[in-house]
Protein backbone atom coordinates (compact mmCIF):
# COMPACT_ATOMS: atom_id res chain seq x y z
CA UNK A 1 159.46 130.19 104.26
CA UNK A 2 158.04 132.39 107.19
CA UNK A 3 157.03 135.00 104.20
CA UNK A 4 154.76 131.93 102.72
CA UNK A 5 153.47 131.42 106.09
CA UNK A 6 152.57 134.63 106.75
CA UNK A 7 150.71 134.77 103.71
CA UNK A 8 148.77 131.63 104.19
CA UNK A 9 148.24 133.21 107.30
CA UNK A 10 146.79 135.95 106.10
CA UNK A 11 144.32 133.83 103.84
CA UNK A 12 143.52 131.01 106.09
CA UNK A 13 142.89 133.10 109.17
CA UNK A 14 139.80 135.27 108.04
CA UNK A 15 138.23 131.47 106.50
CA UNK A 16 138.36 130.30 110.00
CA UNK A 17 136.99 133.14 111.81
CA UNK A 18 134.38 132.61 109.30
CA UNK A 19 133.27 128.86 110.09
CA UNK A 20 133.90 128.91 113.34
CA UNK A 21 132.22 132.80 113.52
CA UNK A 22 128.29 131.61 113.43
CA UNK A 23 129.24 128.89 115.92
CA UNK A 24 130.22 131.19 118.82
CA UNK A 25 127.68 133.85 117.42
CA UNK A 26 124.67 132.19 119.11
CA UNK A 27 122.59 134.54 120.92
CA UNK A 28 120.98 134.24 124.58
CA UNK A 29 117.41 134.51 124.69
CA UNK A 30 115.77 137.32 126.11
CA UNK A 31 113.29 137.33 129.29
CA UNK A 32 110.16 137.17 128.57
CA UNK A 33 106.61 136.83 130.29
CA UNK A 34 105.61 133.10 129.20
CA UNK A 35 102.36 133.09 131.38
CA UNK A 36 101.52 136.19 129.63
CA UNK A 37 100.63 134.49 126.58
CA UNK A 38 98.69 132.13 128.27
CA UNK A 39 96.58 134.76 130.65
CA UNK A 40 95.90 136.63 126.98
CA UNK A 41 94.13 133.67 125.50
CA UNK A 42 92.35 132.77 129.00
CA UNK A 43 94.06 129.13 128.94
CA UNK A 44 95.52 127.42 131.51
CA UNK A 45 98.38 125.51 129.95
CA UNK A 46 102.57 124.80 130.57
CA UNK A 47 105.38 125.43 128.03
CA UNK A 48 109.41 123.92 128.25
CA UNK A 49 111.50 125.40 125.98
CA UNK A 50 115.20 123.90 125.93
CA UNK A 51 118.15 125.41 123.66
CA UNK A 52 119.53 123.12 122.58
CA UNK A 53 122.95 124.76 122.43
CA UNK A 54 122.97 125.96 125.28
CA UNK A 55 120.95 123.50 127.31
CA UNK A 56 118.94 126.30 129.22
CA UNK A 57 115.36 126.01 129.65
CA UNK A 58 112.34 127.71 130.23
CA UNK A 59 109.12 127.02 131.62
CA UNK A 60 105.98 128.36 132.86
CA UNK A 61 104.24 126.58 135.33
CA UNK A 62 106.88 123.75 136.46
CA UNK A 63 103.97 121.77 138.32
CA UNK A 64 102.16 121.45 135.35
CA UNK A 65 105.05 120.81 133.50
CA UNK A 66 106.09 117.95 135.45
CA UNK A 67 102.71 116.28 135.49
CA UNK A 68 101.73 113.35 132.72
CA UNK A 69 98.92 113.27 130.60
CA UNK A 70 98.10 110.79 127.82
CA UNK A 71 100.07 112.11 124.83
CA UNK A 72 97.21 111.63 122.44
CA UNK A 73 98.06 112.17 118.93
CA UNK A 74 101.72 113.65 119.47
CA UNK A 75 102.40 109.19 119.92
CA UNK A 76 102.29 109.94 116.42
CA UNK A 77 105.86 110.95 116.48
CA UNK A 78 107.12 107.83 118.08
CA UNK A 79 104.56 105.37 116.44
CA UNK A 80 105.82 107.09 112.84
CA UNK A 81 109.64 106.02 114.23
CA UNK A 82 108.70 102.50 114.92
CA UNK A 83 106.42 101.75 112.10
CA UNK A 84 109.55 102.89 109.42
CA UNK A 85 112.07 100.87 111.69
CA UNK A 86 110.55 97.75 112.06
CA UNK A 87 109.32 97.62 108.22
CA UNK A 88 105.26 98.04 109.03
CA UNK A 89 105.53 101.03 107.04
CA UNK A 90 107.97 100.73 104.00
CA UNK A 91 108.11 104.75 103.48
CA UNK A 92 106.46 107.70 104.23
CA UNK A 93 104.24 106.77 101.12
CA UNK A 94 102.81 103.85 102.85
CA UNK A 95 99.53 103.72 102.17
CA UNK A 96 96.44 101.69 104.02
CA UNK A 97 92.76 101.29 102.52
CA UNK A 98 89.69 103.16 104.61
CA UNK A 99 87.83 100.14 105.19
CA UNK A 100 84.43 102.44 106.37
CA UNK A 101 82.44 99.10 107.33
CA UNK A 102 85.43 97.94 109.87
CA UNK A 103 86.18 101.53 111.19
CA UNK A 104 83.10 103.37 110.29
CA UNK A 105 83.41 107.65 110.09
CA UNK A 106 82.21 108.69 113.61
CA UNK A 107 80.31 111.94 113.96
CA UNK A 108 83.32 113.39 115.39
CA UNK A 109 86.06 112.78 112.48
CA UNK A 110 87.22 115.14 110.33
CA UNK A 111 86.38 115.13 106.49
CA UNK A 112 89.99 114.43 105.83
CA UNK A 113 90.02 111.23 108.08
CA UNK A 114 87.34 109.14 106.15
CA UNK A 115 89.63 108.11 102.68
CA UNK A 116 92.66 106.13 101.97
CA UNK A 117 96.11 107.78 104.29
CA UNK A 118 99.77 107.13 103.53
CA UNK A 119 101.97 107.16 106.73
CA UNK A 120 102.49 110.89 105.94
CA UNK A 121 98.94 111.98 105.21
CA UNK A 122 98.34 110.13 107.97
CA UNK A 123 100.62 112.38 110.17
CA UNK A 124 99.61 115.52 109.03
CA UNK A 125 95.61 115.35 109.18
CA UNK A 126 96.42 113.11 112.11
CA UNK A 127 94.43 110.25 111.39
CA UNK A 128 93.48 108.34 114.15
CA UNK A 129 92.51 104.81 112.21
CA UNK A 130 95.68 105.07 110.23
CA UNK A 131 98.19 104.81 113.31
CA UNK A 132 95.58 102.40 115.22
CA UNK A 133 95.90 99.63 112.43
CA UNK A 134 100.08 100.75 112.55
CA UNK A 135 99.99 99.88 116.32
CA UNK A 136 98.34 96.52 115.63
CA UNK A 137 100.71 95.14 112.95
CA UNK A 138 103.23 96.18 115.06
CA UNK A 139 101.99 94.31 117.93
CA UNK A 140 102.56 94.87 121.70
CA UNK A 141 105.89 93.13 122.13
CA UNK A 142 107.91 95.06 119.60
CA UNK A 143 105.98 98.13 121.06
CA UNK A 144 106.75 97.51 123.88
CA UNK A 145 110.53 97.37 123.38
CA UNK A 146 110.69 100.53 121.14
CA UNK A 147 108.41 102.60 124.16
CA UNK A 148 111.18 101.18 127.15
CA UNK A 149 113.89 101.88 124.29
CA UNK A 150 112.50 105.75 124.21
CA UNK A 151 112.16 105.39 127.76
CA UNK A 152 108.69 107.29 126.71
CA UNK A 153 106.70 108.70 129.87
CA UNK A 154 105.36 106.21 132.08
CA UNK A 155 106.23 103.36 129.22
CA UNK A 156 102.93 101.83 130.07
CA UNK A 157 100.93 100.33 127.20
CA UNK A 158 98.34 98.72 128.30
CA UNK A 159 94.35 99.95 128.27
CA UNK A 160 94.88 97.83 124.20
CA UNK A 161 97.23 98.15 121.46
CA UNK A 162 95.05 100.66 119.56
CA UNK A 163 94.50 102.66 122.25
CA UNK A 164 96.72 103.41 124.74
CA UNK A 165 98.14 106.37 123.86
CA UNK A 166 94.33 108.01 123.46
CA UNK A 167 92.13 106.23 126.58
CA UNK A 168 94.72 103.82 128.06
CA UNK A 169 97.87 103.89 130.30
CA UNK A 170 100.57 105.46 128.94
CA UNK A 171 101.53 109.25 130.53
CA UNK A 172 104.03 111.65 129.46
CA UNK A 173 104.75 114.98 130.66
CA UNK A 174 106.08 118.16 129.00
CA UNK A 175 109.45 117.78 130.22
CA UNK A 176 109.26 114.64 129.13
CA UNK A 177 108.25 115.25 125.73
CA UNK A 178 111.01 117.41 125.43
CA UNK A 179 113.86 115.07 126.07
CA UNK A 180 112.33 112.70 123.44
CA UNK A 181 112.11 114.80 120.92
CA UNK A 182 115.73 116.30 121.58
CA UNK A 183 117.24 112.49 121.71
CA UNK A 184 115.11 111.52 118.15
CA UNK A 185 116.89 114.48 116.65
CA UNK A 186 120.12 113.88 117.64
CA UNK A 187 119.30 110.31 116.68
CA UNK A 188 120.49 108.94 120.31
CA UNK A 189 117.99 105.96 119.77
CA UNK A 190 120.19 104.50 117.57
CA UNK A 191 117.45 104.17 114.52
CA UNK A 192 118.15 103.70 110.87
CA UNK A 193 119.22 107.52 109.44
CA UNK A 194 116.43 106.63 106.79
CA UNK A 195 113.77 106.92 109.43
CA UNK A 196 115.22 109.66 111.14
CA UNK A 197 114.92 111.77 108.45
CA UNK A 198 111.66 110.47 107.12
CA UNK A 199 109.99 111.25 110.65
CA UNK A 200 111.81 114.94 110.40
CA UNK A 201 110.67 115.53 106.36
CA UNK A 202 106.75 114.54 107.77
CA UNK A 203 107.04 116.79 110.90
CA UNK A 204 107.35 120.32 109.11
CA UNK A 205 104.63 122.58 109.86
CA UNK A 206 105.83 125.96 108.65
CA UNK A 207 109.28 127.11 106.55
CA UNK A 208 111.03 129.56 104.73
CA UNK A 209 114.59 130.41 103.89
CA UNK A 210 115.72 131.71 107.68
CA UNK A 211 113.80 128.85 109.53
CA UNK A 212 111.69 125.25 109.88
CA UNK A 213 109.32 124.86 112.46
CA UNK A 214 108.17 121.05 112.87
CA UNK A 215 105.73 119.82 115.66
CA UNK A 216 102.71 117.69 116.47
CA UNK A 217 99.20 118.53 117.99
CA UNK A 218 97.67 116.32 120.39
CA UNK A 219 93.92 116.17 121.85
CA UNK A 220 93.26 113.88 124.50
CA UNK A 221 89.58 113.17 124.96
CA UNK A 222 88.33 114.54 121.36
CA UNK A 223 84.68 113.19 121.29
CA UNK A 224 84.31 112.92 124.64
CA UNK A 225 81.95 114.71 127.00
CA UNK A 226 84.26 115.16 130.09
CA UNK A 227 86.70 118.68 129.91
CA UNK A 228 88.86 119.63 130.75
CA UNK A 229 90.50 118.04 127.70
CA UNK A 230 94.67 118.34 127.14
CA UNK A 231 95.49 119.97 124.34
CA UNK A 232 99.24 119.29 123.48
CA UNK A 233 101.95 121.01 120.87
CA UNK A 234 105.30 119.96 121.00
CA UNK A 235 108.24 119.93 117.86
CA UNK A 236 111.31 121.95 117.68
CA UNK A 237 112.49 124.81 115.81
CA UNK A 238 115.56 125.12 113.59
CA UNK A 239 116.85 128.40 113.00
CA UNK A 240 120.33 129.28 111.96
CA UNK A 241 122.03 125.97 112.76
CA UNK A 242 120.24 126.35 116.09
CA UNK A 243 117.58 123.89 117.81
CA UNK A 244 115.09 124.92 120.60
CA UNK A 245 112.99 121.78 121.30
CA UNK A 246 109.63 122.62 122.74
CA UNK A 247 106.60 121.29 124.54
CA UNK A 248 103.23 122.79 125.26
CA UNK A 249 99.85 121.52 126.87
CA UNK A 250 96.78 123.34 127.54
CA UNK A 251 93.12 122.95 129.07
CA UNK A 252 90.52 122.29 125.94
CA UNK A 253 87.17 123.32 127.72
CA UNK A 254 85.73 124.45 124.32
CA UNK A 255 86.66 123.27 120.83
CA UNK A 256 88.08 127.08 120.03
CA UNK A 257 90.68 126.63 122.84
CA UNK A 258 92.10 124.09 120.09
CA UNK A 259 93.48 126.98 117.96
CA UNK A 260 95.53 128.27 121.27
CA UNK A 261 98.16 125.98 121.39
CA UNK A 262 99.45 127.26 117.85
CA UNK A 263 98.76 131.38 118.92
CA UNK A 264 100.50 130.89 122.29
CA UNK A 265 103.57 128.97 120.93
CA UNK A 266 104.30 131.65 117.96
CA UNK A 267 104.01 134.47 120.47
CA UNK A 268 106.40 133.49 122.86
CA UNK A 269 108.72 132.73 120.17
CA UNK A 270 108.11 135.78 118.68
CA UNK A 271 108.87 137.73 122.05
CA UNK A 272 111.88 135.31 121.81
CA UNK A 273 113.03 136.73 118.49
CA UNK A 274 113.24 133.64 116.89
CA UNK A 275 109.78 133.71 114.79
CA UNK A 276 107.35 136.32 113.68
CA UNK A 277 103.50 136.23 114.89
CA UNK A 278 101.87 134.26 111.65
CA UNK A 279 103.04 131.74 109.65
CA UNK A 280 105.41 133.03 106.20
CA UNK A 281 105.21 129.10 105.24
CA UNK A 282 106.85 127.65 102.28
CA UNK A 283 105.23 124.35 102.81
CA UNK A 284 102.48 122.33 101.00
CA UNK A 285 98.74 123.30 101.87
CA UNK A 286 98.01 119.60 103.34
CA UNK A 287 100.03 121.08 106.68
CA UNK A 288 98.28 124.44 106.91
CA UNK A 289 95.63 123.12 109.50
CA UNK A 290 98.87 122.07 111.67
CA UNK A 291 100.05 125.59 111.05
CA UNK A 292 97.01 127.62 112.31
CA UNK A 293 96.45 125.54 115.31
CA UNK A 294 93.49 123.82 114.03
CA UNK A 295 95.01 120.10 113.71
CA UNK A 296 94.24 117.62 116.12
């Protein structure tokens, strides 16, 4: 008997060491000079970085980081959530009609904007229409209770139900952003699995075999005169079974600023070890404006 043990001993132990190894192997991120990144590109900006095994996090500028803006285009990302829960949107593949006499192409729009979207074309040329009709047949009651259920920024809607997320009331800061996007991953909202993983399949921006790098851009006041504009990036990055949620918003004084927020966020990571400087993406070309920063 002990001679059996011993052996399955001698079997078992090395198979454990082995699933539990990469577990306790996680590695602690090196210091690095966050504002640098920032100061090289001549943008004023924030970043919040949490591991999320570890729960540290890092920030430059914690003023700015605790300040809320309108989250522009990165509602998408919630908006995508409730449009899959409540039904609006069957699947990803959900598509809606460009009607161009009811929401004619403003000077402004990119070419991609002006034809038919499904809820993920939608998403990744960030279509503006697309998620403005969502947030109508939604309607602001069930918005409502999904924003207070996110407990999303400021969880004010109101400026119209089209709009408030772009010119209206709602606010949300960096810090903010990041504990959203770390409880949708984790799925502490409570949603249907379905969605969850719909939302995540829609939200890649860049992978290959060591790593997937999802986000969303945001541009508060594109096609408007005033600047500063905020420029916002915020996603997480899996790598290795780990997750570093992130959240980054800038000052868009010129339209080139734009392509910042993507430069800034790959250089810090890559300073962090965890990406290189330009994209090695195995993903389709309809995210490859997302990728080099151009997306808005």
């Amino acid at each position: 008997m002990k001679s059996k043990f011993r052996r399955l001993a001698r079997t078992a132990l090395p198979l454990l060491m082995m699933l539990l190894g990469p577990a306790g192997a996680h590695a602690e991120l090196p210091p690095v000079d966050i504002g640098a990144k920032f100061r090289e590109e001549q943008i004023e900006g924030t970043f919040v970085l949490l591991d999320g095994q570890t729960g540290e996090f890092r920030r430059y500028d914690e003023v700015r980081a605790a300040k809320q803006y309108l989250p522009a285009s990165t509602y998408k990302i919630p908006n995508s959530l409730i449009a899959l829960e409540t039904g609006e949107a069957e699947s990803k593949d959900f598509e809606i009609e460009w009607d161009s006499k009811r929401v004619p192409r403003q000077p402004w729009w990119p070419a991609a904007w002006a034809r038919n979207h499904t809820l993920e074309s939608a998403l990744q040329n960030s279509a503006v229409w697309y998620y403005q009709e969502i947030a109508r047949r939604i309607g602001a009651e069930r918005m409502q209770a999904y924003v207070n259920r996110f407990n999303y920024g400021n969880r004010n809607i109101s400026g119209g139900i089209d709009q408030f997320w772009l010119t209206g009331s709602l606010r949300i800061s960096a810090n903010e952003q990041v504990e959203f996007l770390r409880r949708f991953y984790v799925n502490e909202f409570g949603l249907a699995e379905r969605t969850v993983r719909m939302t995540k399949d829609m939200l890649v921006l860049d992978q290959t075999p060591d790593y997937r790098l999802s986000g969303k851009t945001g541009w508060a006041g594109l096609g408007e005169s005033g600047v500063p504009q905020t420029g916002w990036l915020v996603g997480y990055l899996e790598r290795q079974g780990d997750v570093y949620y992130f959240a980054l918003n800038i000052d868009i004084r010129k339209s080139q600023d734009s392509a910042a927020r993507m430069k800034i966020l790959r250089a810090i990571f890559a300073d962090l070890g965890l990406l290189s400087p330009t994209p090695r993406s195995q993903v389709p070309q309809r995210a490859q404006s997302a990728i080099s920063g151009a997306s808005r």
